[in-house]
Protein backbone atom coordinates (compact mmCIF):
# COMPACT_ATOMS: atom_id res chain seq x y z
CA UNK A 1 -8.32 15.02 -43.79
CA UNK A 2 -6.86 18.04 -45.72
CA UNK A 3 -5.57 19.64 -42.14
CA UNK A 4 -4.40 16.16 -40.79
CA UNK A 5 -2.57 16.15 -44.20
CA UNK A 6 0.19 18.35 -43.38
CA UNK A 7 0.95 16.32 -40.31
CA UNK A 8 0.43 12.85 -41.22
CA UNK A 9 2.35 12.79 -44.17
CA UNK A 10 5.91 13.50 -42.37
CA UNK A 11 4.83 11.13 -39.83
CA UNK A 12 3.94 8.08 -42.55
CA UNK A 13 7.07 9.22 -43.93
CA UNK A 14 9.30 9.12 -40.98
CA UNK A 15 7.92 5.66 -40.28
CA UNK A 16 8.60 4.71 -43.67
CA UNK A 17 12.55 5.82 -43.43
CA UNK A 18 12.83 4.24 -40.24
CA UNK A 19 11.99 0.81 -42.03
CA UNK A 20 14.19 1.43 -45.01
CA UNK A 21 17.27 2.92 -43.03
CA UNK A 22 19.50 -0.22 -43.81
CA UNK A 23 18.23 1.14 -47.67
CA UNK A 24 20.14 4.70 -47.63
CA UNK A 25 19.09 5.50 -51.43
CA UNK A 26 15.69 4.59 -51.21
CA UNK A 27 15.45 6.33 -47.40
CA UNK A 28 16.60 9.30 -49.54
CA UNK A 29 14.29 9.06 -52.30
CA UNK A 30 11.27 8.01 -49.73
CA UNK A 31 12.06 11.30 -47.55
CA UNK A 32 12.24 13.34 -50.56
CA UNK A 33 8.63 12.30 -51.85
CA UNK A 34 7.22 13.26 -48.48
CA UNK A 35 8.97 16.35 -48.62
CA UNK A 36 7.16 17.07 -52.17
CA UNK A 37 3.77 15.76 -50.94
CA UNK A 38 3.65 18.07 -48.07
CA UNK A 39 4.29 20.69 -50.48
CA UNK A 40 1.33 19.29 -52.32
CA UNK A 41 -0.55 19.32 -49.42
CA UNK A 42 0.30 22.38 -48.35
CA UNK A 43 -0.71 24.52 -51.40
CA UNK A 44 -4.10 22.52 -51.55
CA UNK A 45 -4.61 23.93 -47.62
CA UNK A 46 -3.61 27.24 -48.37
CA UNK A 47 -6.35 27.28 -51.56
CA UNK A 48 -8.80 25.94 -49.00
CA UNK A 49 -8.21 28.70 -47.10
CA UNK A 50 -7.99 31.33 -49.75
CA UNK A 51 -11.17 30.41 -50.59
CA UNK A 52 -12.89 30.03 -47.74
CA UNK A 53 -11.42 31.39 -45.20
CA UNK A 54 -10.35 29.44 -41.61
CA UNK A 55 -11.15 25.96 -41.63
CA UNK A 56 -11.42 23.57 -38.34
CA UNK A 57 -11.49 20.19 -37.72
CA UNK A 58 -12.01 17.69 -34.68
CA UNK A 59 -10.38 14.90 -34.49
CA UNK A 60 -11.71 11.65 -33.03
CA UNK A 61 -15.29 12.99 -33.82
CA UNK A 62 -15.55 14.95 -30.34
CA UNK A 63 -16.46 18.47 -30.71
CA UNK A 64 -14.52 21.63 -29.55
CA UNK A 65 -13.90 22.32 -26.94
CA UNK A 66 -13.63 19.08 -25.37
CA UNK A 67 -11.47 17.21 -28.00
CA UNK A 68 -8.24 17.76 -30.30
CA UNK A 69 -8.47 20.66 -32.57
CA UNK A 70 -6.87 21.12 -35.43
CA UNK A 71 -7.57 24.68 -37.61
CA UNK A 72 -5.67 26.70 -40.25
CA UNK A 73 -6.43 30.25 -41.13
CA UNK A 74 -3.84 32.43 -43.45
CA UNK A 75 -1.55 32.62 -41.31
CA UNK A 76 -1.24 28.74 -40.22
CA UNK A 77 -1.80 27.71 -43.55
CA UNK A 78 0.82 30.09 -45.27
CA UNK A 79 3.14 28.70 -42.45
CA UNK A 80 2.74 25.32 -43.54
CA UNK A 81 3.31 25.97 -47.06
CA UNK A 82 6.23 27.89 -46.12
CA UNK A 83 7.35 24.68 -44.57
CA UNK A 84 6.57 22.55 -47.65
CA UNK A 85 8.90 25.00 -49.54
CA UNK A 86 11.67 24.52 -46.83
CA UNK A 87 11.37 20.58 -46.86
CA UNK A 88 12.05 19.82 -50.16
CA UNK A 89 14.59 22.58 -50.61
CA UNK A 90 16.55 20.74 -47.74
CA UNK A 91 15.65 17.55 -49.10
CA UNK A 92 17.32 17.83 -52.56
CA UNK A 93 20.24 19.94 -50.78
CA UNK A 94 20.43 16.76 -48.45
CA UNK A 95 21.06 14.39 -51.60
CA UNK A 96 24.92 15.63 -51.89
CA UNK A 97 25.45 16.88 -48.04
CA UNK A 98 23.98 14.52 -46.03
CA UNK A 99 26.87 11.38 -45.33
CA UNK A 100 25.42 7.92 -45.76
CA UNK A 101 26.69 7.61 -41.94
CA UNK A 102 24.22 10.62 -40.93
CA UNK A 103 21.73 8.35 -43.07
CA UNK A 104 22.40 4.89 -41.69
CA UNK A 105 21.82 7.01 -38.07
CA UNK A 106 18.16 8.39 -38.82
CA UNK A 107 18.59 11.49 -40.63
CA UNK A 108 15.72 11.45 -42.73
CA UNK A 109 13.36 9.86 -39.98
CA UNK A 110 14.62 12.39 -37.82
CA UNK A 111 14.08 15.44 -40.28
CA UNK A 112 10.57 14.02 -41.19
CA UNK A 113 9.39 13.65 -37.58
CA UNK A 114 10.80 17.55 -37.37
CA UNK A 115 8.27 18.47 -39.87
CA UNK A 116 5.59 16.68 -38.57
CA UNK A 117 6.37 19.25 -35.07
CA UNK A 118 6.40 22.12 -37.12
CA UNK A 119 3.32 21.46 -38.69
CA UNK A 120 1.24 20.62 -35.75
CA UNK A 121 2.36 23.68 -33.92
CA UNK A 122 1.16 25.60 -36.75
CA UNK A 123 -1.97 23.88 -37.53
CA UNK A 124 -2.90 22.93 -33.60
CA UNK A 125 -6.07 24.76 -31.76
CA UNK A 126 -5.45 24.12 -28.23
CA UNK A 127 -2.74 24.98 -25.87
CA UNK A 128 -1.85 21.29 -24.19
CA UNK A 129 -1.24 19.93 -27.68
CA UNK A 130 0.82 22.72 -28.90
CA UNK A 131 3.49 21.22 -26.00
CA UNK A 132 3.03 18.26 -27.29
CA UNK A 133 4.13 18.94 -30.99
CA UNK A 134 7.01 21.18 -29.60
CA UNK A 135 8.48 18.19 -27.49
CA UNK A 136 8.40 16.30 -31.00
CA UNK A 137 10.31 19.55 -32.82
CA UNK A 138 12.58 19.18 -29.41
CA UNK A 139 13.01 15.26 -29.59
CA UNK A 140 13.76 15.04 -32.94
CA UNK A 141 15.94 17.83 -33.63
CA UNK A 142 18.08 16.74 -30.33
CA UNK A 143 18.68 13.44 -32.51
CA UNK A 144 19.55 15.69 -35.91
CA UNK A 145 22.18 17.40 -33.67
CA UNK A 146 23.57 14.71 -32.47
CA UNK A 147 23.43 12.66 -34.89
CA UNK A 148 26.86 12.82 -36.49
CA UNK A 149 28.71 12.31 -32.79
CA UNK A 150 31.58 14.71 -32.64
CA UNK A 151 32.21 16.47 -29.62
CA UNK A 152 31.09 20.40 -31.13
CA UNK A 153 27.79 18.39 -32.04
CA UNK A 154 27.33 16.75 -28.68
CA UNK A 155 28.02 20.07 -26.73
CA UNK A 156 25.94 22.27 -28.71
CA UNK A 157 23.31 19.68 -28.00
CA UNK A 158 23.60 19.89 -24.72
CA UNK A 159 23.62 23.37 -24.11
CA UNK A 160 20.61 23.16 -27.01
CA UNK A 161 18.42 21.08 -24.77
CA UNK A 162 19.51 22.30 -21.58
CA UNK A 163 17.61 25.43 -21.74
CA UNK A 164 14.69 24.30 -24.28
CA UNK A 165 13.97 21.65 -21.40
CA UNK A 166 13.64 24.62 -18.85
CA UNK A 167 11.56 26.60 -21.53
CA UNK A 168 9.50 23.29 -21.69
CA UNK A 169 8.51 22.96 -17.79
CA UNK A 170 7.67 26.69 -18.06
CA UNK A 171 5.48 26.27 -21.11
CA UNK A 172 3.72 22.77 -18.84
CA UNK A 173 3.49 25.00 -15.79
CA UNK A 174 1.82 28.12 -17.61
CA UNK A 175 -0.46 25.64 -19.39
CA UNK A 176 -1.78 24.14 -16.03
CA UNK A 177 -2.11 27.46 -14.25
CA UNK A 178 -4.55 28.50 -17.39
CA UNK A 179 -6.76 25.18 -17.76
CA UNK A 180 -6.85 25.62 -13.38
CA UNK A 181 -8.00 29.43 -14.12
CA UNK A 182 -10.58 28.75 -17.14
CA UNK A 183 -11.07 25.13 -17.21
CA UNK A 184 -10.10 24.73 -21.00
CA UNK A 185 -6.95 24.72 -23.15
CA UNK A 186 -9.07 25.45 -26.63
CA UNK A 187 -7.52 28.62 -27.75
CA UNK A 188 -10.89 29.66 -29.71
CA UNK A 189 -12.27 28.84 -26.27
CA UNK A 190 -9.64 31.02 -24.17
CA UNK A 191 -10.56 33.76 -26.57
CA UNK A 192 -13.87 34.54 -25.19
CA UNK A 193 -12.67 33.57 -20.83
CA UNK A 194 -9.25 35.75 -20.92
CA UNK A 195 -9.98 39.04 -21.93
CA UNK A 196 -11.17 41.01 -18.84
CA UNK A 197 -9.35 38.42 -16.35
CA UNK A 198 -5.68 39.24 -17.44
CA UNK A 199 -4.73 41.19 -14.14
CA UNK A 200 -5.82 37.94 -12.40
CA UNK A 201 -2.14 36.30 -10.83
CA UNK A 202 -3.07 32.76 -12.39
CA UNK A 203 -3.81 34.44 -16.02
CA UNK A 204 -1.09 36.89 -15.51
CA UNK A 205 1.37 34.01 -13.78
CA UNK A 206 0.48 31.69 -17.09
CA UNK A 207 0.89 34.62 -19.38
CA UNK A 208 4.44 35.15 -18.16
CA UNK A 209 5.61 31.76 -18.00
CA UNK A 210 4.30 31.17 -22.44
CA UNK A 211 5.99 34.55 -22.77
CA UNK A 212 9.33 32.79 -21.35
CA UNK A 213 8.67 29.67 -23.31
CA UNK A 214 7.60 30.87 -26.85
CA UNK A 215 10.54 33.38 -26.43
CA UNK A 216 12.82 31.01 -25.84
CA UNK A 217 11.70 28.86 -28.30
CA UNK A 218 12.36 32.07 -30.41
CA UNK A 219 15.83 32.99 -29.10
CA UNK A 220 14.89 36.05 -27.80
CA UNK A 221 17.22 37.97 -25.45
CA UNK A 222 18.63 36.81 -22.90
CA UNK A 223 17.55 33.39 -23.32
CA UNK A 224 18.98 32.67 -26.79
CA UNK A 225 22.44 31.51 -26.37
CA UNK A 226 21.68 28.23 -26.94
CA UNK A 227 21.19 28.97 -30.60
CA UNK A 228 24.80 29.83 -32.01
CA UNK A 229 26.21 27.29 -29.33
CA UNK A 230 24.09 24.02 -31.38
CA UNK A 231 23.13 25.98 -35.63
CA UNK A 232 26.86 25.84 -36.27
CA UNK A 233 27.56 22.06 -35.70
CA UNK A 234 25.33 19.32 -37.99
CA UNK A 235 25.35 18.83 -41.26
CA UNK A 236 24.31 21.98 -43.25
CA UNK A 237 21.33 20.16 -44.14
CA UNK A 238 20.09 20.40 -40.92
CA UNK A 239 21.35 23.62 -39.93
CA UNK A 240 19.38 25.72 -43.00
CA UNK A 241 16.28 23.76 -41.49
CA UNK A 242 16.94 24.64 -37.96
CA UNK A 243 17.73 28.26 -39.12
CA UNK A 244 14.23 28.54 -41.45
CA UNK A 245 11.88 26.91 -38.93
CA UNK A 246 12.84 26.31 -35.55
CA UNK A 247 12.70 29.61 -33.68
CA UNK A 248 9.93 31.05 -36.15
CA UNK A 249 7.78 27.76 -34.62
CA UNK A 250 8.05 30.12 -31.32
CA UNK A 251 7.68 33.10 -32.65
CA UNK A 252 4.44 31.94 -34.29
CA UNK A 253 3.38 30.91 -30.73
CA UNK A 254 3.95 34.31 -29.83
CA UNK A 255 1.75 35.76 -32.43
CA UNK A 256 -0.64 33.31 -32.15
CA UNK A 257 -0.99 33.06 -28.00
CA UNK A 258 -0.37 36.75 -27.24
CA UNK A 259 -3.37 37.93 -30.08
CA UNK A 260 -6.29 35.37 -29.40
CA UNK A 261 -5.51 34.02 -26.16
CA UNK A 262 -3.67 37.10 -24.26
CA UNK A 263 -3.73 40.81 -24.67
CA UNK A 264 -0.03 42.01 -26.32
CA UNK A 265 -1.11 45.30 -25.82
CA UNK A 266 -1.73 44.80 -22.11
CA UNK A 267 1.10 47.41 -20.52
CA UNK A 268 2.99 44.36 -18.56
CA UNK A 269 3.49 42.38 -21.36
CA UNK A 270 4.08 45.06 -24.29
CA UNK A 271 6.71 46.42 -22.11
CA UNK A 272 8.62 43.03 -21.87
CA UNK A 273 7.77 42.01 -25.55
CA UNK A 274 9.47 45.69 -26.60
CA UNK A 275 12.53 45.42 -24.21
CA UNK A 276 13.13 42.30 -25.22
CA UNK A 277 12.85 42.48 -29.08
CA UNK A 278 15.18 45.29 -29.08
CA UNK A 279 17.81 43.36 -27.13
CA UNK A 280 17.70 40.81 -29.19
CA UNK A 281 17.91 42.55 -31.86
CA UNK A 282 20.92 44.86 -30.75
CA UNK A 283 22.99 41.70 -28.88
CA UNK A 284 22.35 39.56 -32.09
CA UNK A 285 24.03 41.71 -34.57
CA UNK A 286 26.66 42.30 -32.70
CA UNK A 287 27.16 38.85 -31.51
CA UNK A 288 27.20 38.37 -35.70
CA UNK A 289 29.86 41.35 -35.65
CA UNK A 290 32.54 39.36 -33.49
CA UNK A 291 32.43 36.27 -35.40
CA UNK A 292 34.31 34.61 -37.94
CA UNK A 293 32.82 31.73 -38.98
CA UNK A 294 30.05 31.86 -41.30
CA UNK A 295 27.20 29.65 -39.93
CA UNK A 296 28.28 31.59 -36.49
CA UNK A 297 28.17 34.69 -37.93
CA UNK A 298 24.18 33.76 -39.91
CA UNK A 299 23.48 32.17 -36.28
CA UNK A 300 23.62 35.39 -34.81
CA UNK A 301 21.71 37.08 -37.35
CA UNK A 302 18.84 34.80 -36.25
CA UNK A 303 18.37 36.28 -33.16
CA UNK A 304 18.53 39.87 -34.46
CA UNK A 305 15.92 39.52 -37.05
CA UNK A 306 13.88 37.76 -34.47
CA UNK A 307 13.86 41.23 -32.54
CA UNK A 308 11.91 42.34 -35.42
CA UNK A 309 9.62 40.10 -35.73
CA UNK A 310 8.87 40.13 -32.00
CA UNK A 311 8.72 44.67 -32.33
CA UNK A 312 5.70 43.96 -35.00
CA UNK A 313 3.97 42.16 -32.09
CA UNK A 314 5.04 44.37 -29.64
CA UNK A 315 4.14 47.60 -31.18
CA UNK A 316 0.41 46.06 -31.26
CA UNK A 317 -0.79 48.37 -34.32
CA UNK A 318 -2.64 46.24 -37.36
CA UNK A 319 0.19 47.56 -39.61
CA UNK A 320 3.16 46.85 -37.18
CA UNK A 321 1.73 42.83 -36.96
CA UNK A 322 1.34 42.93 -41.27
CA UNK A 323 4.96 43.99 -40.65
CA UNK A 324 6.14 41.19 -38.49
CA UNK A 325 4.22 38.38 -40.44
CA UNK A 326 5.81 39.76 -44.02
CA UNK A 327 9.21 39.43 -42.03
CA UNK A 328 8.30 36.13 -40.57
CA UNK A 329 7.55 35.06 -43.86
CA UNK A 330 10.40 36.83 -45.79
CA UNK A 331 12.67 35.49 -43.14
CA UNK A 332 12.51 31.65 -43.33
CA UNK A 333 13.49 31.71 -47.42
CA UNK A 334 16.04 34.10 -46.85
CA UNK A 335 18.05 32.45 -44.20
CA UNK A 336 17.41 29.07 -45.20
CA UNK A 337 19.39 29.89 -48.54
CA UNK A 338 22.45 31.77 -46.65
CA UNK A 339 23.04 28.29 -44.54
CA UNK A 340 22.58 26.32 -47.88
CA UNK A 341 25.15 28.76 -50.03
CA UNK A 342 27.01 28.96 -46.67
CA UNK A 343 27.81 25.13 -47.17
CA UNK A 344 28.46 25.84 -50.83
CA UNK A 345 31.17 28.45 -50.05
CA UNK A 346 32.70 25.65 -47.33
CA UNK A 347 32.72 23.01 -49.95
CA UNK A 348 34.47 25.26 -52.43
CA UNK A 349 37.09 26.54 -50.11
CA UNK A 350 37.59 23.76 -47.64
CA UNK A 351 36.45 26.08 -44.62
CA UNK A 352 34.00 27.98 -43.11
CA UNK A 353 36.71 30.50 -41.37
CA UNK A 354 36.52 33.32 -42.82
CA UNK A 355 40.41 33.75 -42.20
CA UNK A 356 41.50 30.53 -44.38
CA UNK A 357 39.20 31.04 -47.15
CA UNK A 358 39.10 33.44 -49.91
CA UNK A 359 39.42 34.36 -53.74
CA UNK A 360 35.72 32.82 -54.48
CA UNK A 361 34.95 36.22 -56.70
CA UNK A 362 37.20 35.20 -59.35
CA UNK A 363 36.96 31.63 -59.52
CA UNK A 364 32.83 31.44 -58.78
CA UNK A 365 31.19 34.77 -59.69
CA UNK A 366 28.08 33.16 -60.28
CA UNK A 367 28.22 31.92 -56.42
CA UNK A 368 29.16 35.67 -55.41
CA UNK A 369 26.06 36.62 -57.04
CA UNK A 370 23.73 33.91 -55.72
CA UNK A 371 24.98 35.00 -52.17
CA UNK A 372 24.48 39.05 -52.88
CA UNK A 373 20.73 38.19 -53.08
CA UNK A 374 19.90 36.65 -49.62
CA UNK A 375 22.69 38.53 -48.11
CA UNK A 376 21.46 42.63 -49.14
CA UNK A 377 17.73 41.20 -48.66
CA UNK A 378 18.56 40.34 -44.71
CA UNK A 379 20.10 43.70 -44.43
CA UNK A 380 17.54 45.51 -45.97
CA UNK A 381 18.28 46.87 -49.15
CA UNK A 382 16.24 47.75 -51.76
CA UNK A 383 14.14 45.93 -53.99
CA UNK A 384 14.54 42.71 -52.31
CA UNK A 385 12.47 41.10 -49.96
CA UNK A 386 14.23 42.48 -46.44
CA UNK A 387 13.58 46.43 -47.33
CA UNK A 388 9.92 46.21 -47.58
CA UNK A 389 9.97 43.92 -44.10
CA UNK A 390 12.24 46.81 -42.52
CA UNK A 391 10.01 49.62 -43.52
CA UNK A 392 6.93 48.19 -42.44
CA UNK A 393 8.46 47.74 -39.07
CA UNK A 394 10.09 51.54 -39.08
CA UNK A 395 6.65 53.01 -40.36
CA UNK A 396 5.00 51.40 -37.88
CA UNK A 397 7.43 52.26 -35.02
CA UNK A 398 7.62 55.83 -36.10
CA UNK A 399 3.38 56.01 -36.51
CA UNK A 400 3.59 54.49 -32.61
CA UNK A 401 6.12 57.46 -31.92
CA UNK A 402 8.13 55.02 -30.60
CA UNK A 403 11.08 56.52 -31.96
CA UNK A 404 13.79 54.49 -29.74
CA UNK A 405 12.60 51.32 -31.60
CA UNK A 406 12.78 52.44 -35.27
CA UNK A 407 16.11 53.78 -34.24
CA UNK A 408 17.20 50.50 -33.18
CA UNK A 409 15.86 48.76 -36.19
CA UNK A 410 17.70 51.14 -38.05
CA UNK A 411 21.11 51.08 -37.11
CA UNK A 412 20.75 46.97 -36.49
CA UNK A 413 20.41 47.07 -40.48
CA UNK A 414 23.31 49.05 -40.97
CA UNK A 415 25.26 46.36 -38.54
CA UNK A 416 24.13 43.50 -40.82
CA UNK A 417 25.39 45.36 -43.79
CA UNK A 418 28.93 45.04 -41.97
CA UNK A 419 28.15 41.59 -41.45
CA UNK A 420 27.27 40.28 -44.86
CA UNK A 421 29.94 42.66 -46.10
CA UNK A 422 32.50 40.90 -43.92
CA UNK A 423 31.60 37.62 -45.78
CA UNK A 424 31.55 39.12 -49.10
CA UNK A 425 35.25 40.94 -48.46
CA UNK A 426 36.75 38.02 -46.99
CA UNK A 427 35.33 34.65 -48.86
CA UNK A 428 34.97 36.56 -51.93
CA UNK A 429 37.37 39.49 -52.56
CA UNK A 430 40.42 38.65 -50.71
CA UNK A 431 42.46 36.39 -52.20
CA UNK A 432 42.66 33.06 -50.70
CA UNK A 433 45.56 32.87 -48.08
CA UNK A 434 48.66 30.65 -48.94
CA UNK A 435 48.69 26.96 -47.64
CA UNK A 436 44.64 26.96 -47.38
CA UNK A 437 43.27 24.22 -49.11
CA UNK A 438 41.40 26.98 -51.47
CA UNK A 439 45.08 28.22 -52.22
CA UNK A 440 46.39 25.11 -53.10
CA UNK A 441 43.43 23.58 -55.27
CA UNK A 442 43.52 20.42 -52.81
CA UNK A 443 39.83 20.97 -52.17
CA UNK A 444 38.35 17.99 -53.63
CA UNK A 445 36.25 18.65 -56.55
CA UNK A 446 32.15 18.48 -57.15
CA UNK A 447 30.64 15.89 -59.16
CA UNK A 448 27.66 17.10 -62.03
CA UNK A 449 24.88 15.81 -60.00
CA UNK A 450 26.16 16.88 -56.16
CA UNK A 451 26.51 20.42 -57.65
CA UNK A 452 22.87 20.51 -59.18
CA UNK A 453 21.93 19.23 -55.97
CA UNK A 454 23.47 21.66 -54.01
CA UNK A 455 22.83 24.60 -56.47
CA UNK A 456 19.13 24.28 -57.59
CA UNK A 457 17.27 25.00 -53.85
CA UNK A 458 19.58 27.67 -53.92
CA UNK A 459 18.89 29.07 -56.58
CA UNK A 460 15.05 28.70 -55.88
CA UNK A 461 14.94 30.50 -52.45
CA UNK A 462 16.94 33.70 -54.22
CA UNK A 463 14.53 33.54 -57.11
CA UNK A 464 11.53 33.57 -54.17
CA UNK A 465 13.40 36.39 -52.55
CA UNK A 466 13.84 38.01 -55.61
CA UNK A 467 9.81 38.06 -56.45
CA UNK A 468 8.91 39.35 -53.09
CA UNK A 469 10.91 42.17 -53.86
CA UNK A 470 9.90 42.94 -56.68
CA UNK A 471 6.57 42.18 -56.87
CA UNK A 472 5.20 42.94 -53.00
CA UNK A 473 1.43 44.10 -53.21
CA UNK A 474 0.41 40.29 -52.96
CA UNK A 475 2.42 39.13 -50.22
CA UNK A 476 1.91 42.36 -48.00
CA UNK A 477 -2.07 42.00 -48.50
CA UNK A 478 -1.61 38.04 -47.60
CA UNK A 479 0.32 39.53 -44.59
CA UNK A 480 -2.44 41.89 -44.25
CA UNK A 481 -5.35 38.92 -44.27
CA UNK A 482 -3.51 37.18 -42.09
CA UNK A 483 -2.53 40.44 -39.21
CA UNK A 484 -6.42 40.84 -39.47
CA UNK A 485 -7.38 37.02 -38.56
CA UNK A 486 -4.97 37.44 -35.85
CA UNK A 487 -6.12 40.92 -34.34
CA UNK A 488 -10.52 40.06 -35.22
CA UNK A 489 -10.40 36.20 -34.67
CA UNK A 490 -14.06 36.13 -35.57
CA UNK A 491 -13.64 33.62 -38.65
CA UNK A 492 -11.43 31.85 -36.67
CA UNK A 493 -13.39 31.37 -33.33
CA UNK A 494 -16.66 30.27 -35.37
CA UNK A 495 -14.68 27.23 -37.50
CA UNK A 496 -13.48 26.01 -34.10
CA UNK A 497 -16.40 26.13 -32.10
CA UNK A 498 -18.90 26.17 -34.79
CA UNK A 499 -17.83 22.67 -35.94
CA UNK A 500 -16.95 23.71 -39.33
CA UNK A 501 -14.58 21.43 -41.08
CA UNK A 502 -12.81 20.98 -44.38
C-alpha cells in the first residue's frame, strides 16, 4: 500500500474536489490536505527505500511479469518526494492566485489528477502503463491550460497538445514494436531480453520512436516549441507546476528507459541523445535571450537546462548520470520558485513585460533578494545549488574528452547570466516607466494573508536551494545511490521479479 500511496491519494483527492467544486473553500482546503499527505507519503517511501533499498509491488495479486508493477528505488522515490514538495508549495501559492472562476472550473481536480500522472510515471514498472499515466499528465494538464478560456490559453493549448498527441502515437507505436519483439512490457523483464538484440530493426525501430516520445515529453530540440507557446498562459499556479514537473516526467523516462531497458551508450543513440542535448541547450538560452516577458523568458530556460540533464545521460559515465540526476533534482525547486516569484513581481507591478515594469529594488528589496537566489543558482554560480549541478556535468564532459560539450555547457551558463540579469536590470533597477500601473501606484494592493500565501513557498524553495548549496555531500551521494541503481539494476530487477513488496 505504501507505493500505491503516492498515487491513490491525488486520485481520492481529485475525486473528492470534483464533488465539492460548487464548495470553492473547502475544494481548496480538501486539495491542499492531499497535497500535504502525499508529502507524508512521500517521505515515508523514500525512508522505505533508504532503508531497504528498491521495493516492488504487484497489484491485483498477479506476479511480475504478467501483471501491473509498481516499484520505487532512489531515484523514483526521491522523485516522488520531490513532487510532494512541489504540490503543496503550489497548493498554498494557489490559495491567493488561483480565481474562484479557475476553481468553480476544476482547478484543483485537475491539478490533483496531474499528480496522480506524475507519480505513476515515476513509480510504474512496465512500459504499457507508463503511457497510460502520461495520457493522465496529458489529459489533465490540457484542462489546467484551458481552463481559464482566453484565447493565449486556448492557443497555447492547442499547439501544447498538438505535438504531445504525435509524441503519444510514437510512444504507443514503439511500445507495440517492443512487446511484438520480446513478448513483455515489464521493464525489470526487458532488462535481461534487450541487451544483445539492440541492432535488431524492431528493438532499434522501438528505441527510436521512446527516444522521440520521452524527448518530447522533455522539450528537447527540435521538438520543444510547444513549451513557451502553452507555460506562459494559465494561472501562475499552474505554470510553476508545469515548469517543476512536466518535462522532468520525460526526462525521467529517458533515464529510466535508456539505462535498464536500452543501451544509452549504444553509438546510434548516444550520438542523437548528445546532438540533441546540446541543441537544446544552445536554442533554449537564446530563445530566453530574445524575450521580454518573464514566464517567456523562464520558459525558455526550461529547455536549456533540459540539455543538461539529457548530456549527463548522454555522456554515459557513472559520474556524468550523478550529474544529471543532482540537476534533475536541483532543477524542479529552482524553477518552480522563479514562476512563483515571477507572479509575485507581476502582482507588484501590474505586468510581466519587462518594458512596463520596473523600480521593484527600492520599493521590495526583500523580493530582489528572494529572486537573486533561484535566479544565480540556474545560472550557476557559486555556492548555490546550480554550480555544483554545472560542474558535475563539465567534469564529466571534460573526463569524456568531449570538450565541444563542456564548452557548450559553459558558455549556455554565461547566456543565462544575461538572462536573469535582464530581469534583475529591468524589474528591479530601472525605474518604473511613467504611466505603468507600477508608476502610478494603481496596482491594487495585497491583503496580509494573500501575501503570506504567496510569499511562504517562496521562500521555502530558496531556503531548499540555499541548503543544497551549501551543504552538497548528501544530496550528491543520494544522486550517487541513485546513478548506481540506474547503471547496476540488480536491486531493482530482484524486487520486481523476485516478488518482494513493501
Amino acid at each position: 500500500m505504501m507505493l500505491a500511496a503516492a498515487i491513490l491519494i491525488p486520485m481520492a483527492t481529485a475525486v473528492l474536489c470534483l464533488m465539492l467544486r460548487r464548495r470553492a473553500a473547502v475544494a481548496r482546503l480538501v486539495s491542499l490536505a492531499g497535497a500535504v499527505a502525499l508529502l507524508i507519503a512521500s517521505v515515508l517511501l523514500l525512508v522505505t527505500v533508504l532503508q531497504g533499498g528498491p521495493v516492488a509491488a504487484q497489484m491485483g495479486g498477479w506476479p511480475a511479469p504478467f501483471g501491473i508493477t509498481l516499484v520505487a528505488d532512489l531515484l523514483s522515490a526521491a522523485m516522488v518526494l520531490i513532487t510532494g514538495i512541489v504540490a503543496v508549495a503550489v497548493a498554498v501559492y494557489g490559495l491567493a492566485d488561483v480565481t474562484r472562476n479557475e476553481e468553480r472550473r476544476g482547478h484543483h481536480t485537475l491539478t490533483q489528477a496531474l499528480l496522480a500522472g506524475v507519480c505513476g510515471a515515476f513509480l510504474t514498472g512496465d512500459m504499457f502503463n507508463l503511457y497510460v499515466w502520461f495520457e493522465v499528465m496529458l489529459i489533465a494538464s490540457f484542462g489546467l491550460l484551458v481552463i481559464g478560456g482566453g484565447k493565449a490559453q486556448i492557443d497555447g493549448a492547442v499547439k501544447y497538445v498538438g505535438l504531445n498527441l504525435i509524441a503519444t502515437l510514437a510512444f504507443l507505436t514503439g511500445v507495440g514494436l517492443l512487446y511484438g519483439a520480446t513478448g513483455t512490457l515489464n521493464m525489470a523483464d526487458l532488462h535481461g531480453i534487450v541487451p544483445g538484440r539492440q541492432d535488431e530493426v524492431a528493438i532499434l525501430g522501438a528505441a527510436a520512436l521512446l527516444l522521440f516520445a520521452f524527448g518530447a515529453k522533455a522539450a528537447m530540440f527540435p521538438v520543444f516549441f510547444w513549451l513557451p507557446a502553452a507555460y506562459h498562459t494559465p494561472s501562475v499556479t499552474t505554470s510553476a507546476l508545469f515548469a517543476a514537473l512536466l518535462t522532468k516526467v520525460g526526462v525521467y523516462a529517458l533515464l529510466r528507459v535508456f539505462t535498464l531497458v536500452f543501451d544509452a551508450g549504444h553509438p546510434s543513440i548516444q550520438a542523437v541523445l548528445l546532438v540533441g542535448a546540446c541543441l537544446t541547450m544552445a536554442v533554449g538560452v537564446l530563445g530566453a535571450a530574445a524575450q521580454n516577458g518573464i514566464r517567456r523568458i523562464l520558459s525558455f530556460h526550461i529547455i536549456s537546462q533540459i540539455g543538461y540533464m539529457v548530456v549527463g545521460l548522454a555522456i554515459y559515465t557513472p559520474l556524468a548520470i550523478v550529474g544529471g540526476i543532482f540537476y534533475l533534482f536541483h532543477h524542479i525547486v529552482v524553477k518552480a520558485n522563479l514562476f512563483l516569484i515571477g507572479g509575485l513581481i507581476a502582482r507588484r507591478t501590474g505586468s510581466e513585460d519587462l518594458d512596463r515594469i520596473g523600480g521593484l529594488w527600492a520599493a521590495r528589496p526583500w523580493l530582489g533578494v528572494l529572486f537573486l537566489i533561484p535566479a544565480l543558482s540556474l545560472a550557476g554560480i557559486p555556492p548555490l545549488s546550480g554550480f555544483w549541478a554545472k560542474l558535475l556535468i563539465v567534469q564529466a564532459s571534460l573526463e569524456a574528452e568531449l570538450y565541444i560539450v563542456a564548452a557548450v555547457a559553459l558558455v549556455v551558463g554565461l547566456l543565462t547570466i544575461f538572462s536573469m540579469s535582464k530581469i534583475w536590470l529591468e524589474a528591479f533597477w530601472k525605474e518604473a516607466p511613467a504611466g505603468t500601473p507600477a508608476a502610478t501606484g494603481t496596482v491594487p494592493a495585497l491583503g496580509a494573508a494573500a501575501t503570506a500565501a504567496l510569499l511562504t513557498p517562496a521562500l521555502a524553495l530558496a531556503a531548499i536551494t540555499v541548503v543544497i548549496g551549501l551543504m552538497p555531500g548528501p544530496f550528491f551521494d543520494a544522486a550517487q545511490v541513485a546513478a548506481d541503481h540506474l547503471v547496476t539494476p540488480d536491486a531493482y530487477v530482484r524486487a520486481v521479479l523476485g516478488g518482494a513488496s513493501p
